[in-house]
C-alpha atoms as a PDB file:
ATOM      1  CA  UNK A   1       0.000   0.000   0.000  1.00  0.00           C
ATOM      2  CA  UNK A   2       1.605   3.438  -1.250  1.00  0.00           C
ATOM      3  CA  UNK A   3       1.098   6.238   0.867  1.00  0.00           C
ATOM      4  CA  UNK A   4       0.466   9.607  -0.902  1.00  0.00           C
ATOM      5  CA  UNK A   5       0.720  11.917   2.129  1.00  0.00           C
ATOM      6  CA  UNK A   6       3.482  12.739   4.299  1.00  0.00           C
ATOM      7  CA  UNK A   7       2.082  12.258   7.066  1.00  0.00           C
ATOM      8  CA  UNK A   8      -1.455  10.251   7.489  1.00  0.00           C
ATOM      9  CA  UNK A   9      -1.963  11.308  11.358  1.00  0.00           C
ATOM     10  CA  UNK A  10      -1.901  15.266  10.696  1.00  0.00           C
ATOM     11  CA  UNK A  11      -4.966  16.906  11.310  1.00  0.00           C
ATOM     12  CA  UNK A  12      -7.147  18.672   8.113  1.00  0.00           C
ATOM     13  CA  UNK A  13      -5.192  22.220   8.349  1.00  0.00           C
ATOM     14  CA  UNK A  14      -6.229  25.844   6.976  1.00  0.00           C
ATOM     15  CA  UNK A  15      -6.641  25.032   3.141  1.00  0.00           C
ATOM     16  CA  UNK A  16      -5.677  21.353   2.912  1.00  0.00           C
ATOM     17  CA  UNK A  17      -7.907  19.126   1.124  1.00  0.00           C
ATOM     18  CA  UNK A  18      -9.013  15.831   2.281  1.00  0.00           C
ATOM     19  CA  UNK A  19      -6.902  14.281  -1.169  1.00  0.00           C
ATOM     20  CA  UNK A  20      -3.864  15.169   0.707  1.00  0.00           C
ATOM     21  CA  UNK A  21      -4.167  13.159   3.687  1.00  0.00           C
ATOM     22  CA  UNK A  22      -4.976   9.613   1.641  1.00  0.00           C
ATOM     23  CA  UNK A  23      -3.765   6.137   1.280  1.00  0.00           C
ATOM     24  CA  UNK A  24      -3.509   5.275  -2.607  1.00  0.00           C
ATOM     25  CA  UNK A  25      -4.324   1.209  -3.278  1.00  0.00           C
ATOM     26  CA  UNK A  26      -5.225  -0.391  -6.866  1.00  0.00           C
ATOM     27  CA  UNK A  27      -5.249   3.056  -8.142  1.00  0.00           C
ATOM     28  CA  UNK A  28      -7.717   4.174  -5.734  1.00  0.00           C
ATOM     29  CA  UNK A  29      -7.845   6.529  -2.651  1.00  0.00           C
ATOM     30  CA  UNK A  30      -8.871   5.565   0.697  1.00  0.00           C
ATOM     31  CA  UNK A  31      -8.657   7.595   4.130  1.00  0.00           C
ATOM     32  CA  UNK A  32      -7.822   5.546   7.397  1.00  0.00           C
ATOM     33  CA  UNK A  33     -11.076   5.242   9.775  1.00  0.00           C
ATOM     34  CA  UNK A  34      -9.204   5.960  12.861  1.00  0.00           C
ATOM     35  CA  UNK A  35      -7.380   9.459  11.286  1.00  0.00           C
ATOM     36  CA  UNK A  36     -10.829  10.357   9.947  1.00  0.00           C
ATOM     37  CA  UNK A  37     -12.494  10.002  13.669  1.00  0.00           C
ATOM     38  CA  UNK A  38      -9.723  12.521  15.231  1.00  0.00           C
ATOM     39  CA  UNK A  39     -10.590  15.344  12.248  1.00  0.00           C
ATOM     40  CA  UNK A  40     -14.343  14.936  13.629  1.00  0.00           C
ATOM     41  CA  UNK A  41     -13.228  15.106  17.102  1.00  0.00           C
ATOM     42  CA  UNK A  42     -13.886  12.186  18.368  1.00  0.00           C
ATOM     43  CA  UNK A  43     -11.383  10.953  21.081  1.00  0.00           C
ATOM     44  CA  UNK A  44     -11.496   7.103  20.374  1.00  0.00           C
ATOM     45  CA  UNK A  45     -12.648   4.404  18.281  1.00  0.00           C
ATOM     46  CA  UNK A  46     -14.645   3.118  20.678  1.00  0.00           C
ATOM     47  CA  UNK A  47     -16.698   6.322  20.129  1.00  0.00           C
ATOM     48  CA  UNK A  48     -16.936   6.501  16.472  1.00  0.00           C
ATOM     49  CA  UNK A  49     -17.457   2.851  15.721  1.00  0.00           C
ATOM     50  CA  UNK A  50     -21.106   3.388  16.205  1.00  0.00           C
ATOM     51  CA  UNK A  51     -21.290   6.273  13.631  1.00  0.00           C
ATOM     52  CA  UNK A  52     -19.313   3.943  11.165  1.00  0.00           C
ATOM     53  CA  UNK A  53     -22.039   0.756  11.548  1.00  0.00           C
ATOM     54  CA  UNK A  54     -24.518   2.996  10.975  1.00  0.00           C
ATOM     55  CA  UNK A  55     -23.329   4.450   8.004  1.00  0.00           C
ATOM     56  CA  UNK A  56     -22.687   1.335   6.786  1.00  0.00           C
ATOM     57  CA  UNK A  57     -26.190   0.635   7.002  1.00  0.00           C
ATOM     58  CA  UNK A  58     -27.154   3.546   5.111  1.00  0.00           C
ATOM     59  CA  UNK A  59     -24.798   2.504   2.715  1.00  0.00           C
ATOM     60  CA  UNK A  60     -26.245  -1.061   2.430  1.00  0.00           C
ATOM     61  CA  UNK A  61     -29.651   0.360   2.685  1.00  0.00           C
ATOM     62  CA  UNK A  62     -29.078   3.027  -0.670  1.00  0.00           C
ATOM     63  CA  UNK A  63     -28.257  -0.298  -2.506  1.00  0.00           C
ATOM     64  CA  UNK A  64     -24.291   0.340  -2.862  1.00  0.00           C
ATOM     65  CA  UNK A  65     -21.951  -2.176  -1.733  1.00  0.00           C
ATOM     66  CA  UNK A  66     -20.661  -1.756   2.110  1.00  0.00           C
ATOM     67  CA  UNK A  67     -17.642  -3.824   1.709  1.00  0.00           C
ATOM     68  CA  UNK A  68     -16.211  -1.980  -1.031  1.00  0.00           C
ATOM     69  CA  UNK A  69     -16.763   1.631   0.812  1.00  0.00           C
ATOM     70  CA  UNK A  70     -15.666   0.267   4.174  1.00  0.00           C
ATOM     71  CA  UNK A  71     -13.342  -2.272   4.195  1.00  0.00           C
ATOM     72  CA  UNK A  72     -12.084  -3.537   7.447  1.00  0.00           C
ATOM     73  CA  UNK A  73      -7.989  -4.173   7.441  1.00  0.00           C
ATOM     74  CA  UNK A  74      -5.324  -5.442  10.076  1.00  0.00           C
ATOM     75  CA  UNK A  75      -3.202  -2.606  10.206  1.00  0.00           C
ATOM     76  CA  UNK A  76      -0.023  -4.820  10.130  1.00  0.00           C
ATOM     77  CA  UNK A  77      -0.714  -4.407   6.436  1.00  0.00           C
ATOM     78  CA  UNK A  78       0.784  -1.007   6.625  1.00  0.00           C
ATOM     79  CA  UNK A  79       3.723  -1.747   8.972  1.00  0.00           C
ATOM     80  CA  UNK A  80       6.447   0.101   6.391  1.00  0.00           C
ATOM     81  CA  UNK A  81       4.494   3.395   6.947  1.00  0.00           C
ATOM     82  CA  UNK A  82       4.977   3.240  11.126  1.00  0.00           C
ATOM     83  CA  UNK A  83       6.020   6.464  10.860  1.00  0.00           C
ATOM     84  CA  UNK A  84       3.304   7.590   8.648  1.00  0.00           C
ATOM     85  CA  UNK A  85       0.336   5.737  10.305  1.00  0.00           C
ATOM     86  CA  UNK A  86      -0.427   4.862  13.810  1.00  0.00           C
ATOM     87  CA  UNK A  87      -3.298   3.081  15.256  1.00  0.00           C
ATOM     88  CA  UNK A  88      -3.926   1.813  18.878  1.00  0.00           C
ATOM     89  CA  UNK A  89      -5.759  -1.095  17.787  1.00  0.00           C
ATOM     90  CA  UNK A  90      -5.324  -4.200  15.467  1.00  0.00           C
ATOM     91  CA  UNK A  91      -7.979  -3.513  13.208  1.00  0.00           C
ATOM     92  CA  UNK A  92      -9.078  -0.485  11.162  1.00  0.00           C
ATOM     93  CA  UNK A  93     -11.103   0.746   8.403  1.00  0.00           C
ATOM     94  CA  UNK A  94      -9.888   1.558   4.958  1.00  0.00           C
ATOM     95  CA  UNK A  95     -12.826   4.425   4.048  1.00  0.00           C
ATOM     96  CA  UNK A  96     -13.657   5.843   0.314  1.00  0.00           C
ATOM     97  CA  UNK A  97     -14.717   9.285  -0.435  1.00  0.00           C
ATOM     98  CA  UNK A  98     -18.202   8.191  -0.287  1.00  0.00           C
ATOM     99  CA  UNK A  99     -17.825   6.229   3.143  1.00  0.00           C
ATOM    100  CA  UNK A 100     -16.453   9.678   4.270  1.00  0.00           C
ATOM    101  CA  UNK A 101     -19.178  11.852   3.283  1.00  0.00           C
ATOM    102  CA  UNK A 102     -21.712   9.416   4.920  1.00  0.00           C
ATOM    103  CA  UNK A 103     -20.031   8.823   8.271  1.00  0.00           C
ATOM    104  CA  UNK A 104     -20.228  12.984   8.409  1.00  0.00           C
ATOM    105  CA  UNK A 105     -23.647  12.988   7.370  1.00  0.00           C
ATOM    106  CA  UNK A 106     -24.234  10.652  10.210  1.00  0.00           C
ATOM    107  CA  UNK A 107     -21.796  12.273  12.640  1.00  0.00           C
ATOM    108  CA  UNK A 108     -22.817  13.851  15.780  1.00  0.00           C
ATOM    109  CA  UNK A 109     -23.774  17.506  14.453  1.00  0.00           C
ATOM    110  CA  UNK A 110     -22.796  18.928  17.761  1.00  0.00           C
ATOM    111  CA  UNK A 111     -19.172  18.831  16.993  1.00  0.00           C
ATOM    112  CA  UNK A 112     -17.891  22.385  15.659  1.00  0.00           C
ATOM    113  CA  UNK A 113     -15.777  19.661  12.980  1.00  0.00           C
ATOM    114  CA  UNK A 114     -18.726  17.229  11.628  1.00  0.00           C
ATOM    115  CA  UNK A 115     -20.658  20.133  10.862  1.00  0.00           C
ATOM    116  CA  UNK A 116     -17.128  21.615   8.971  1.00  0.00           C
ATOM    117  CA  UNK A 117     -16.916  18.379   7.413  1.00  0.00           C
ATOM    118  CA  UNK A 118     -20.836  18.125   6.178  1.00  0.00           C
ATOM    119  CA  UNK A 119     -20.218  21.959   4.641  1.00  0.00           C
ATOM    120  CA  UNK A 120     -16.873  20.345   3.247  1.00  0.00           C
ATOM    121  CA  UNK A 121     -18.668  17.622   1.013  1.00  0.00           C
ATOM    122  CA  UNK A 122     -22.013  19.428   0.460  1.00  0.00           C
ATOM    123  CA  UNK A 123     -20.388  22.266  -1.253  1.00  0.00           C
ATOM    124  CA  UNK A 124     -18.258  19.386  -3.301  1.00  0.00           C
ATOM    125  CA  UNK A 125     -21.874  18.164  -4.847  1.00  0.00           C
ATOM    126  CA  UNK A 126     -23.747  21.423  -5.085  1.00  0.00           C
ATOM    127  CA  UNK A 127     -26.548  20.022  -6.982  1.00  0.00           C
ATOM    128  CA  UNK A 128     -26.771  17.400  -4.343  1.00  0.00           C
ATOM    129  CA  UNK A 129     -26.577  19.613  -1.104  1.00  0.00           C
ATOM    130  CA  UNK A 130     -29.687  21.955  -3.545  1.00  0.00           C
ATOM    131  CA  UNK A 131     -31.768  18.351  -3.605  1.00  0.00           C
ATOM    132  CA  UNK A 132     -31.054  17.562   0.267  1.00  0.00           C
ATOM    133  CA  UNK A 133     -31.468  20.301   1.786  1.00  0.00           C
ATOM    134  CA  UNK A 134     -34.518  20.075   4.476  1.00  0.00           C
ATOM    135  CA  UNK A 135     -34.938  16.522   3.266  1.00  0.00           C
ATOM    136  CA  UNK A 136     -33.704  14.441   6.203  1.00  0.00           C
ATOM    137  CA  UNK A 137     -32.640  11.764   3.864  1.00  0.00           C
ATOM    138  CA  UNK A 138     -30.789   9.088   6.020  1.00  0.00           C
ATOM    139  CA  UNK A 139     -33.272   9.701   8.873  1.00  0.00           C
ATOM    140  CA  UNK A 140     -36.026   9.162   5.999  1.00  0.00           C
ATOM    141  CA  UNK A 141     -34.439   6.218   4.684  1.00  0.00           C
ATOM    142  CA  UNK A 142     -34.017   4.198   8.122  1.00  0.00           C
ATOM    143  CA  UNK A 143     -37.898   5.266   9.243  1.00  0.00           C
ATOM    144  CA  UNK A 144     -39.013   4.236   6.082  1.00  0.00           C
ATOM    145  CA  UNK A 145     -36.631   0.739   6.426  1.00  0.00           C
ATOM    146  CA  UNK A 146     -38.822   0.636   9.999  1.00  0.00           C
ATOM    147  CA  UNK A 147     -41.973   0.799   7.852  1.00  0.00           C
ATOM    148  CA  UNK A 148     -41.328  -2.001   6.063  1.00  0.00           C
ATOM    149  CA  UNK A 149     -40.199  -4.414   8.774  1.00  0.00           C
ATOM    150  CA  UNK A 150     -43.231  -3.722  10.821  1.00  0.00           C
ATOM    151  CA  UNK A 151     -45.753  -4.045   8.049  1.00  0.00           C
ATOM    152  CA  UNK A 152     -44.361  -7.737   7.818  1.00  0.00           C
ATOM    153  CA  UNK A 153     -44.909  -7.817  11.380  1.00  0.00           C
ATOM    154  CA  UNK A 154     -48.845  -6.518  10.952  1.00  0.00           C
ATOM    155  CA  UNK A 155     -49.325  -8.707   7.913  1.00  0.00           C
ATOM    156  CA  UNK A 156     -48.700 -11.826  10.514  1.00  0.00           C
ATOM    157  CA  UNK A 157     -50.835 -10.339  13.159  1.00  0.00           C
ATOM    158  CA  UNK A 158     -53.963  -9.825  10.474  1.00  0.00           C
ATOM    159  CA  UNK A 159     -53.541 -13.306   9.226  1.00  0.00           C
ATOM    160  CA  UNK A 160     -53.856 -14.734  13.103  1.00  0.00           C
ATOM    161  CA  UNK A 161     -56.694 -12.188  13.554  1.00  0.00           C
ATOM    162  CA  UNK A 162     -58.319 -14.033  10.484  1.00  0.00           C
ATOM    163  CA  UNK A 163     -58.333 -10.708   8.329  1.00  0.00           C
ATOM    164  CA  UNK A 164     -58.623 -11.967   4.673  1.00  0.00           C
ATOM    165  CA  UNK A 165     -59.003  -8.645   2.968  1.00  0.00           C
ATOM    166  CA  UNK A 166     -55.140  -7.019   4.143  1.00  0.00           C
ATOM    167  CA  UNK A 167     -56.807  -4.360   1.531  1.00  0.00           C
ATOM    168  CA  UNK A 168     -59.874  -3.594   3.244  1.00  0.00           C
ATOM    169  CA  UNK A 169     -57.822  -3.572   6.957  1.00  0.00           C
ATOM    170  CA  UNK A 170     -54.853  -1.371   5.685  1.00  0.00           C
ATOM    171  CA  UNK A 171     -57.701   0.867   4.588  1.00  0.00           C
ATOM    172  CA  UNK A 172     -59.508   1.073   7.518  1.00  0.00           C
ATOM    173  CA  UNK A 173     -56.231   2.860   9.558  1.00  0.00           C
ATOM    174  CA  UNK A 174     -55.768   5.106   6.758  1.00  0.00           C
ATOM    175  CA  UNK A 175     -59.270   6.533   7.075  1.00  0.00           C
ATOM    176  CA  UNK A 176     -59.122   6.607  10.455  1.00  0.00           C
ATOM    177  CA  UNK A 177     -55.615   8.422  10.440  1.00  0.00           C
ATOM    178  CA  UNK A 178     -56.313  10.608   7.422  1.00  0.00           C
ATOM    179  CA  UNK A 179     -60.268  10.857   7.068  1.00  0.00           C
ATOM    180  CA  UNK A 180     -59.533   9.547   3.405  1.00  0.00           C
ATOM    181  CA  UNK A 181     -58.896   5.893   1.312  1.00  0.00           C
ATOM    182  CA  UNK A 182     -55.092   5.519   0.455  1.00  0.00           C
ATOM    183  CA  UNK A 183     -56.071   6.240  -3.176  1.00  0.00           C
ATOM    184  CA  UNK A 184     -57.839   9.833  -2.526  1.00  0.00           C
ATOM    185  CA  UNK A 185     -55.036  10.887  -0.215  1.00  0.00           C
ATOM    186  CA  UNK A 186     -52.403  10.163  -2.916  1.00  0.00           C
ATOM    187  CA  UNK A 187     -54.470  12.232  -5.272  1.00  0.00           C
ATOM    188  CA  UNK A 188     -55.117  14.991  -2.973  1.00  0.00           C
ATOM    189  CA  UNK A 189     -51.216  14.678  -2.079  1.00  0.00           C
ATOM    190  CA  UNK A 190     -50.243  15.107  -5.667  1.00  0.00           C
ATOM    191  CA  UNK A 191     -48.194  11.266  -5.084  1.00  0.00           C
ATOM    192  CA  UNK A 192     -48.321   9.449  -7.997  1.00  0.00           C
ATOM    193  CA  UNK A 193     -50.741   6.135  -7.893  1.00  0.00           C
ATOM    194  CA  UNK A 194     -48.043   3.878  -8.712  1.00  0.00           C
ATOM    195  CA  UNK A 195     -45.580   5.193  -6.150  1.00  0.00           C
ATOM    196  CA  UNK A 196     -45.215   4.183  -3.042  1.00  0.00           C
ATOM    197  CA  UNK A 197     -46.858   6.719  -0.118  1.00  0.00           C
ATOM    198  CA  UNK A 198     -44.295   6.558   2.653  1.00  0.00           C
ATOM    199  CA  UNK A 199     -41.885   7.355   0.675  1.00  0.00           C
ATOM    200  CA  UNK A 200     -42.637  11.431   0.223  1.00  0.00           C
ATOM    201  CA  UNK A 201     -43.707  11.288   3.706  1.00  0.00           C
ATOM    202  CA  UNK A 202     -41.692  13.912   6.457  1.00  0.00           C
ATOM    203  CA  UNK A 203     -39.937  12.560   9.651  1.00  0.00           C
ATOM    204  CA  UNK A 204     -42.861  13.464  11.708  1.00  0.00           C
ATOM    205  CA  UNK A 205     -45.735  11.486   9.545  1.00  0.00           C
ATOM    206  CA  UNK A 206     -43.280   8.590   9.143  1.00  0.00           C
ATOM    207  CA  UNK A 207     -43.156   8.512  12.775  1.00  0.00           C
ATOM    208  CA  UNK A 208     -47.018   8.525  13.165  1.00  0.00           C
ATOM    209  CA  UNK A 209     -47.321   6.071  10.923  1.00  0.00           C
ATOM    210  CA  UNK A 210     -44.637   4.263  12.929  1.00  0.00           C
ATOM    211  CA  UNK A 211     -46.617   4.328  15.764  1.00  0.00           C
ATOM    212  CA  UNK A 212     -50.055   3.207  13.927  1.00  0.00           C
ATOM    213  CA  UNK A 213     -48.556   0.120  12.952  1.00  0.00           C
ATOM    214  CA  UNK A 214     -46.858  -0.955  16.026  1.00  0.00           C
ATOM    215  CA  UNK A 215     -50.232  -0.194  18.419  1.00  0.00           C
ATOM    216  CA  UNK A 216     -52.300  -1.884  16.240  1.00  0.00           C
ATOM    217  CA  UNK A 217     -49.870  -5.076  15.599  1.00  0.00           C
ATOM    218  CA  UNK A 218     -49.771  -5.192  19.407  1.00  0.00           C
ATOM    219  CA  UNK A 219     -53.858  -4.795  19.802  1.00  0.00           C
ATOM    220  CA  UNK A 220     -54.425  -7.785  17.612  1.00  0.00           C
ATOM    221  CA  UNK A 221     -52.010  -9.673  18.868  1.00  0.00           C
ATOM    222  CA  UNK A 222     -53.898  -9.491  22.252  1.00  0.00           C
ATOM    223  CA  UNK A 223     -57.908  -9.531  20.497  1.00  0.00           C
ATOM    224  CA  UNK A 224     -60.426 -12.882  21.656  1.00  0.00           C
ATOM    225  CA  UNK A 225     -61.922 -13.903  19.113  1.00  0.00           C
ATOM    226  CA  UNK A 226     -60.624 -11.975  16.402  1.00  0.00           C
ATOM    227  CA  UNK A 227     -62.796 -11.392  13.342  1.00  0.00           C
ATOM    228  CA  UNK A 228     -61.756  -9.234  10.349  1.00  0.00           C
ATOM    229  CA  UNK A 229     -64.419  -6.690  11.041  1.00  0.00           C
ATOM    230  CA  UNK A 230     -63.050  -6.175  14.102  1.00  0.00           C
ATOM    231  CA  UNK A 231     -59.321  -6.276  13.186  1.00  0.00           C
ATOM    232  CA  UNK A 232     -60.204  -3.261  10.909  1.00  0.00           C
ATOM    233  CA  UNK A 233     -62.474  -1.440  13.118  1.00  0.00           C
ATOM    234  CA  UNK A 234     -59.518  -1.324  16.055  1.00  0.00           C
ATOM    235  CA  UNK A 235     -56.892  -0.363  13.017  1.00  0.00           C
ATOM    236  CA  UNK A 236     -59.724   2.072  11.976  1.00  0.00           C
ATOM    237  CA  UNK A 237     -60.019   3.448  16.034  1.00  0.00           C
ATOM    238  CA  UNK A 238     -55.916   3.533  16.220  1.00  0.00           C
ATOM    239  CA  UNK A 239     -55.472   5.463  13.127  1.00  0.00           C
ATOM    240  CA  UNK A 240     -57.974   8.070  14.912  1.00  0.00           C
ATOM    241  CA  UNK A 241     -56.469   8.079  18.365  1.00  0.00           C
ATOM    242  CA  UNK A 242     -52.758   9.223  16.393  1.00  0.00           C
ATOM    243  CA  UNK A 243     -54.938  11.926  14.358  1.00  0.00           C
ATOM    244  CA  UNK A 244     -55.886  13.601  17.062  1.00  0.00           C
ATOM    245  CA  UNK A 245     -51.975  13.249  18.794  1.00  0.00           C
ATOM    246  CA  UNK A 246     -50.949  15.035  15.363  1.00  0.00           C
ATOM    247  CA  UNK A 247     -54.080  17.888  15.396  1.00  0.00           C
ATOM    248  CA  UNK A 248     -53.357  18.593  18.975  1.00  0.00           C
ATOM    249  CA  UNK A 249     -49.111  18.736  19.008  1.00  0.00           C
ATOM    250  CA  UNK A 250     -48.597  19.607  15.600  1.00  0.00           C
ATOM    251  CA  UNK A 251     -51.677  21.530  15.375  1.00  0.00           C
ATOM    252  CA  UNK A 252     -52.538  20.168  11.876  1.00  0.00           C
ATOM    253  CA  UNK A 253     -54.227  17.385  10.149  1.00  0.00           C
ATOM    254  CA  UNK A 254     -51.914  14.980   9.126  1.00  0.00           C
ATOM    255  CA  UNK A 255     -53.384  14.923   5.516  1.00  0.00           C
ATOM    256  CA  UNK A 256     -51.662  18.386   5.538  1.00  0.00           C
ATOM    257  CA  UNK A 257     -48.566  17.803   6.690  1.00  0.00           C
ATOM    258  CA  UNK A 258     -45.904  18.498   3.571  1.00  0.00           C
ATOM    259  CA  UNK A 259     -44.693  15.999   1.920  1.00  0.00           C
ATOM    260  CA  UNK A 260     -41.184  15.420   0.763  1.00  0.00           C
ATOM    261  CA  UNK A 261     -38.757  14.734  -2.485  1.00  0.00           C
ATOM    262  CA  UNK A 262     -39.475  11.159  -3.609  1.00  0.00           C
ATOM    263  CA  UNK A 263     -37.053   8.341  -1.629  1.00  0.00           C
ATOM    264  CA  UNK A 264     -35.875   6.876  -4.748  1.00  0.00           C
ATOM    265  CA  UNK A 265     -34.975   9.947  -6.520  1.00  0.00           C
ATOM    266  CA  UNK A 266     -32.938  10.726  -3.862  1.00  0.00           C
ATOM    267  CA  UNK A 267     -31.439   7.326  -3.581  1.00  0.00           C
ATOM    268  CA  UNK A 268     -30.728   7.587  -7.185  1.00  0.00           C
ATOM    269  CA  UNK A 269     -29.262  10.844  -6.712  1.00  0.00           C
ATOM    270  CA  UNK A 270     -26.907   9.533  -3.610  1.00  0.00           C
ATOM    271  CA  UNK A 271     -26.048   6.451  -5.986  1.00  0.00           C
ATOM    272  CA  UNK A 272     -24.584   9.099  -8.617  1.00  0.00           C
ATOM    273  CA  UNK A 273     -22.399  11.208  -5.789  1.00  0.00           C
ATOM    274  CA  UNK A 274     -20.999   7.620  -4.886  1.00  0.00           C
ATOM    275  CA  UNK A 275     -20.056   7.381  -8.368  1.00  0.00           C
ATOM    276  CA  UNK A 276     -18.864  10.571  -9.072  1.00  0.00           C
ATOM    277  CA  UNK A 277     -16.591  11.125  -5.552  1.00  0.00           C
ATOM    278  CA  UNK A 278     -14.716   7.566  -5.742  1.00  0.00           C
ATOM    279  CA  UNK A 279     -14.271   7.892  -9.614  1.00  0.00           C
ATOM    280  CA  UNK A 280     -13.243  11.725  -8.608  1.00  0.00           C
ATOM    281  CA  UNK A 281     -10.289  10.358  -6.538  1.00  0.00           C
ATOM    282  CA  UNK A 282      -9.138   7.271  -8.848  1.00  0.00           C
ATOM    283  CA  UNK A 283      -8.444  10.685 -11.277  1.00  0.00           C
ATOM    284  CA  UNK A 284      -6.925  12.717  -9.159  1.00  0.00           C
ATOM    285  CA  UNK A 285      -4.079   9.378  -8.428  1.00  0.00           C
ATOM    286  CA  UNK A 286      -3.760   9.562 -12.188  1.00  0.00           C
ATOM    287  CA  UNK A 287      -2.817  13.058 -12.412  1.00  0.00           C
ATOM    288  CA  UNK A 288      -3.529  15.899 -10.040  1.00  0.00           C
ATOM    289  CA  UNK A 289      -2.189  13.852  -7.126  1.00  0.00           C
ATOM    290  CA  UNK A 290       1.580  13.854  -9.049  1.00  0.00           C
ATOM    291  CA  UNK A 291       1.220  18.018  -9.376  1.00  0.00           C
ATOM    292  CA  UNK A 292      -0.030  17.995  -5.650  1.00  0.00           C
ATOM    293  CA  UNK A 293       3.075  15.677  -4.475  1.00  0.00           C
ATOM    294  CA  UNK A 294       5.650  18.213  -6.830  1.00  0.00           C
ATOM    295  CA  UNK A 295       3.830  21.465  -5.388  1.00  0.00           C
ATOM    296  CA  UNK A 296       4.473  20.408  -1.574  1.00  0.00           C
ATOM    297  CA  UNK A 297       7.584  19.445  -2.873  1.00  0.00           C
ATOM    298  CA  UNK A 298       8.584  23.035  -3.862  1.00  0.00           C
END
């Protein structure tokens, strides 16, 4: 493994650019996990790991590969650079462009440096940072994941509570929640028919909606004697109870709350930036990282 800076362990200074402070493999740039975690200001590993597993997540969760973004690495591989590269532990993470800009967008925000290092990579992909902005995109993404999971969950619970129609009973909680069918509220929404509802839905609906599926799971998990009629009629009775939490704390109808940018397009969007920032670096090793080495040289 070629090391392109001088020094690997030195802090991001007053006009240096992340390129200089990389590790160069296959003709490819990668920045060590545990330098990365001091320019945040985090103290430890210990502290940070949790901010890289969950950005792995999101990683695994926009459909791009994990292992090739974070790739875990004894750090006896590097033992020629000692004086280069230091790490208290055995093991480490080798981190692309794109694993950087997610473990920042996941980064605790109270930091003076995470919220330096989110400016850093938003103003790199302007177009992108115009598209995010307001979105709450990996908070979006991970509620919307939570969706999913517990809809398998209420699926089971219907089926024991003898609910044949699932159409009739998902219904039901939407009318109670929303005073309208899934079909009208997507019109009145302006959501296509064909796309999917939760995902143009805001942080605060997804979390209602959250809430309305987990209750009622847990309701007819506990009903005597379930019928479907009466599976839908306590869905129909939950959905209402969380209207009237949204009316009275966010002091709107939930069929008003605004909707958001489409999940997918902005999946699609973060797919591209992957592209773009790794195939940005594998460049710059080809040329621009020569005229940086000769520059510093001077």
């Amino acid at each position: 493994m070629e090391i392109v800076t001088s020094n690997a362990n030195a802090p991001l200074g007053i006009g240096a650019t992340i390129e200089e402070f990389s590790l160069s493999e296959e003709g490819r740039m990668y920045w060590i996990a545990s330098w990365y975690a001091k320019v945040l200001g985090y103290k430890s590993m210990r502290t940070f790991k949790p901010v890289i597993v969950k950005a792995r997540e999101n990683c695994t969760l926009l459909g791009i590969s994990a292992e090739e973004n974070f790739k875990k690495f004894d750090v006896s591989e590097i033992t020629d650079h000692k004086k280069s590269y230091k790490s208290k532990s055995r093991w480490d993470y080798k981190l692309t462009k794109f694993a950087c800009f997610l473990i920042a967008m996941q980064a605790d925000r109270r930091k003076p440096r995470v919220r330096k290092a989110q400016l850093y990579f938003l103003h790199l992909m302007e177009e992108l940072n115009t598209l995010m902005t307001g979105q709450k995109f990996l908070q979006r993404r991970a509620s919307r994941e939570n969706i999913r999971e517990l809809n398998i969950s209420l699926t089971r619970a219907a089926a024991r509570a003898n609910v044949e129609d699932y159409r009739y009973f998902i219904n039901e909680g939407f009318v109670g929640m929303y005073n309208k069918s899934t079909g009208l509220l997507k019109s009145k929404r302006g959501i296509p028919s064909d796309s999917n509802f939760y995902d143009h839905l805001g942080m605060t609906e997804l979390s209602a909606n959250i809430f309305r599926i987990a209750l009622t799971t847990e309701r007819l998990k506990q009903m005597r004697k379930p019928t479907e009629k009466k599976a839908a009629l306590e869905h129909k009775r939950i959905g209402a109870q969380i209207r009237k939490l949204i009316q009275q704390y966010a002091n709107v109808n939930p069929e008003f709350l605004p909707t958001k940018i489409n999940l997918k397009r902005l999946s699609r969007t973060l797919k591209m930036a992957a592209r773009e920032l790794n195939e940005e670096t594998s460049s710059l090793i080809k040329g621009d990282a020569q005229m940086l080495l000769s520059d510093r040289a001077d």
